[in-house]
N, C-alpha and C. Protein backbone atom coordinates (compact mmCIF):
# COMPACT_ATOMS: atom_id res chain seq x y z
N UNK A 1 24.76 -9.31 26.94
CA UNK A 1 23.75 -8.49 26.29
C UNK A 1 22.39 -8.81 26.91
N UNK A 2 21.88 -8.13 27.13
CA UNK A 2 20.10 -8.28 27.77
C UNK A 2 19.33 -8.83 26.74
N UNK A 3 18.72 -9.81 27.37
CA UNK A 3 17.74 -10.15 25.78
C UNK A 3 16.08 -10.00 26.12
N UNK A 4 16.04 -9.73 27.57
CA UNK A 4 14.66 -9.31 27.83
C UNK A 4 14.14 -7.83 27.49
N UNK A 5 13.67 -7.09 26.50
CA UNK A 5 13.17 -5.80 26.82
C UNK A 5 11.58 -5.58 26.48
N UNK A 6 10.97 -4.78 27.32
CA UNK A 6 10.45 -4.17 27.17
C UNK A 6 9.69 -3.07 26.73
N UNK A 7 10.73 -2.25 26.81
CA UNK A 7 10.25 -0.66 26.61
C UNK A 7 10.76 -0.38 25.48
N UNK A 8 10.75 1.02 24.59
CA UNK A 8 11.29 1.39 23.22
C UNK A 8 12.83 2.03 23.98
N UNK A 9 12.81 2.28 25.25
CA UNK A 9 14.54 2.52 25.40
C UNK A 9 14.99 0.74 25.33
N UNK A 10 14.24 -0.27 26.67
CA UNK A 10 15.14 -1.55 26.26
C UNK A 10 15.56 -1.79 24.72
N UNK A 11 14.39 -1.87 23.75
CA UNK A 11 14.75 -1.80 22.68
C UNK A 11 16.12 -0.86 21.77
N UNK A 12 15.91 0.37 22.18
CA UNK A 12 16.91 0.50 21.73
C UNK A 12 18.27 0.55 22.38
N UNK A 13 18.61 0.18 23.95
CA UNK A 13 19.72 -0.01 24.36
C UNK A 13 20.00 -1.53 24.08
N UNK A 14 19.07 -2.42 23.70
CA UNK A 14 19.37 -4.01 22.95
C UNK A 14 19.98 -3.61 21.41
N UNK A 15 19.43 -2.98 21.10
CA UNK A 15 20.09 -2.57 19.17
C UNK A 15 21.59 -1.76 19.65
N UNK A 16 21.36 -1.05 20.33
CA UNK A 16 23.07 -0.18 20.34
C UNK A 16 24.56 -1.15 21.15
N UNK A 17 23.91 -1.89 21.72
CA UNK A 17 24.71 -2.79 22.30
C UNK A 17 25.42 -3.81 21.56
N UNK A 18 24.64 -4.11 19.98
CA UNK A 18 25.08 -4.80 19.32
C UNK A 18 25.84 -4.30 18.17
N UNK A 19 26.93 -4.47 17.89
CA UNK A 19 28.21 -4.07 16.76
C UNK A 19 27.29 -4.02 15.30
N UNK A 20 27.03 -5.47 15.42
CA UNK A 20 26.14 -6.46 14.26
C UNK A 20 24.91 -5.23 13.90
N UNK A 21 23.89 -4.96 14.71
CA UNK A 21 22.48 -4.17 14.62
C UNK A 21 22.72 -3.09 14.22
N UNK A 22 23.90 -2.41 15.36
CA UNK A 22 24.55 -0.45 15.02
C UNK A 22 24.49 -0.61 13.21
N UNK A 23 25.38 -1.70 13.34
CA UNK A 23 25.91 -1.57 11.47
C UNK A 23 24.29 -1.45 10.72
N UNK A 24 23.91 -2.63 10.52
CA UNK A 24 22.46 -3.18 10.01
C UNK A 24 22.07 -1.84 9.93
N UNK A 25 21.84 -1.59 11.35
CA UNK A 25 21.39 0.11 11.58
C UNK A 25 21.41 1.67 10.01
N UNK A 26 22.99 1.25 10.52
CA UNK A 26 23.51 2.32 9.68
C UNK A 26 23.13 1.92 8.19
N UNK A 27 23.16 0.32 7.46
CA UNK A 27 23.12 0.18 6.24
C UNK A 27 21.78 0.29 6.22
N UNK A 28 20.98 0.92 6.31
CA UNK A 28 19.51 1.28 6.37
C UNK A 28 18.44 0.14 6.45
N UNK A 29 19.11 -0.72 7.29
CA UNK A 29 17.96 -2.31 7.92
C UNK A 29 16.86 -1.35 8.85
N UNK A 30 15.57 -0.94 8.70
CA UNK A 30 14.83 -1.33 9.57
C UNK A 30 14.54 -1.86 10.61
N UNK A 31 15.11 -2.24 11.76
CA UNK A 31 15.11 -2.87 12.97
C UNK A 31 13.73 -2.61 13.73
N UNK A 32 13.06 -1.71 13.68
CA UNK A 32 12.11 -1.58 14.35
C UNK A 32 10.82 -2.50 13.56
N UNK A 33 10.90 -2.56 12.44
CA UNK A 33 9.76 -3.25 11.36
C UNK A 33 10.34 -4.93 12.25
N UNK A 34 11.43 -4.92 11.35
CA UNK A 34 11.95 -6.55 11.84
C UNK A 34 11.45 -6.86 13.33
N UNK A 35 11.52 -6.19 14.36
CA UNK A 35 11.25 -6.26 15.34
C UNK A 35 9.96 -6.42 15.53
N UNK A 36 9.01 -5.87 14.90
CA UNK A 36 7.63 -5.95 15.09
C UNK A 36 7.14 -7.39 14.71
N UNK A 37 7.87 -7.50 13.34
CA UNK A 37 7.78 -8.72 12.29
C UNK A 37 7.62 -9.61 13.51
N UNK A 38 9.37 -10.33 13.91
CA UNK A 38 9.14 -11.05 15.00
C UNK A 38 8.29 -11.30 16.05
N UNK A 39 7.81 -10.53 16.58
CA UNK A 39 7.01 -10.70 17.07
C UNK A 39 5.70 -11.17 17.06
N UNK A 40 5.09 -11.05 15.44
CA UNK A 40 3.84 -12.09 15.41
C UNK A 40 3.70 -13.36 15.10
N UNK A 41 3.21 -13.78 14.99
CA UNK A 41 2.97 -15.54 15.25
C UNK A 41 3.22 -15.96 13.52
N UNK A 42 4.05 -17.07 13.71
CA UNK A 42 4.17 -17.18 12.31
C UNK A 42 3.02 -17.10 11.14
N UNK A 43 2.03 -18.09 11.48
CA UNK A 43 0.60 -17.86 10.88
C UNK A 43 0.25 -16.24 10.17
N UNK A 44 0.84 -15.30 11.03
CA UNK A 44 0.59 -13.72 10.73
C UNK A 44 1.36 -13.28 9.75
N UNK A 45 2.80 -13.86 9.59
CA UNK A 45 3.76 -13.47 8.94
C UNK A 45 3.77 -14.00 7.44
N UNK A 46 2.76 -15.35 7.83
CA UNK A 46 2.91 -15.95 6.19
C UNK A 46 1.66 -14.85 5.65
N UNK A 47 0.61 -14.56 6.05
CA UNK A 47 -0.53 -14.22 5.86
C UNK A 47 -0.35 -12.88 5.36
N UNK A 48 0.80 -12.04 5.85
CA UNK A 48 1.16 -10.96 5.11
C UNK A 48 1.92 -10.75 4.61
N UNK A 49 2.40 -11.68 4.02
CA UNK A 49 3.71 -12.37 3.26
C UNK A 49 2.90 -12.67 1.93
N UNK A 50 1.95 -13.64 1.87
CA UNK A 50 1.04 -13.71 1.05
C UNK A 50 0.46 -12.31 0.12
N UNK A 51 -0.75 -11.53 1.15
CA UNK A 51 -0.90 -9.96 0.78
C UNK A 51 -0.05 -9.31 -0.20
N UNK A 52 1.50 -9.43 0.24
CA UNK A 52 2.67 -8.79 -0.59
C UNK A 52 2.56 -9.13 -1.50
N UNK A 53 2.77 -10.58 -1.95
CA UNK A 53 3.29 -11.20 -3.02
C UNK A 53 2.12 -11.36 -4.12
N UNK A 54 0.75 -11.13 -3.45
CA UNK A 54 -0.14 -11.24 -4.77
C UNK A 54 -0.31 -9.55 -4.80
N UNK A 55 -0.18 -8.54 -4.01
CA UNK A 55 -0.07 -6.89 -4.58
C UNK A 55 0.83 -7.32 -5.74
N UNK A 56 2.23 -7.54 -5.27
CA UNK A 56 3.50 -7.74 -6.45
C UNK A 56 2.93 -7.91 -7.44
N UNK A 57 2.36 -9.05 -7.81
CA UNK A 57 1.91 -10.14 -9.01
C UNK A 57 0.85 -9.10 -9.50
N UNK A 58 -0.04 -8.56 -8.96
CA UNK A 58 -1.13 -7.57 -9.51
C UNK A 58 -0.23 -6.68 -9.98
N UNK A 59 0.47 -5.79 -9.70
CA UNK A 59 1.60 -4.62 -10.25
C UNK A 59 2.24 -5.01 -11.46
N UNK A 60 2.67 -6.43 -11.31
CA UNK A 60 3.28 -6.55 -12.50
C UNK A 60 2.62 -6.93 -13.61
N UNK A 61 1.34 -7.77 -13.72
CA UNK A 61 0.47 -7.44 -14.99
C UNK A 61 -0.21 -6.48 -14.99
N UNK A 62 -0.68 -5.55 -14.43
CA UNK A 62 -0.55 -3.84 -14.69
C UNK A 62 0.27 -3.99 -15.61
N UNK A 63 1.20 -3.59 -15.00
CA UNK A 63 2.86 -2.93 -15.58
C UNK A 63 2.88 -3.03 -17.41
N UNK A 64 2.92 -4.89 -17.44
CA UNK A 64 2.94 -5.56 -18.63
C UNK A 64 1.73 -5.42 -19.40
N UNK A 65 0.47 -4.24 -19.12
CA UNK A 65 -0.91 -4.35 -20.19
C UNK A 65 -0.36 -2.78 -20.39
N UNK A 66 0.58 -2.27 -19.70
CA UNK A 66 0.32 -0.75 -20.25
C UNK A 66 1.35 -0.30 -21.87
């Protein structure tokens, strides 16, 4: 399997090549998000990992004053 790509075809001839991804694919995984994900530096990932989880926490005492 190639693990160097480049381009949005490498990309997607790296996802179709894999049994594992096709499936993921089909069960409605996102691969292109995940893919992006990976790609930033962990520091980035907690940082909008964070963002999420206090939106969440805001939504849900909303939720619970209405």
């Amino acid at each position: 399997m190639k693990t160097e790509v480049n381009t949005t075809r490498d990309i997607e001839a790296f996802i179709n090549e894999s049994p594992e991804l096709a499936e993921a694919r089909e069960n409605g995984v996102d691969l292109w998000a995940l893919w992006h994900n990976l790609h930033r530096s962990y520091a980035e990932r907690l940082r909008r990992h964070d963002i999420a989880l206090s939106l969440r926490r805001k939504l849900q005492k909303a939720k619970k004053k209405l």
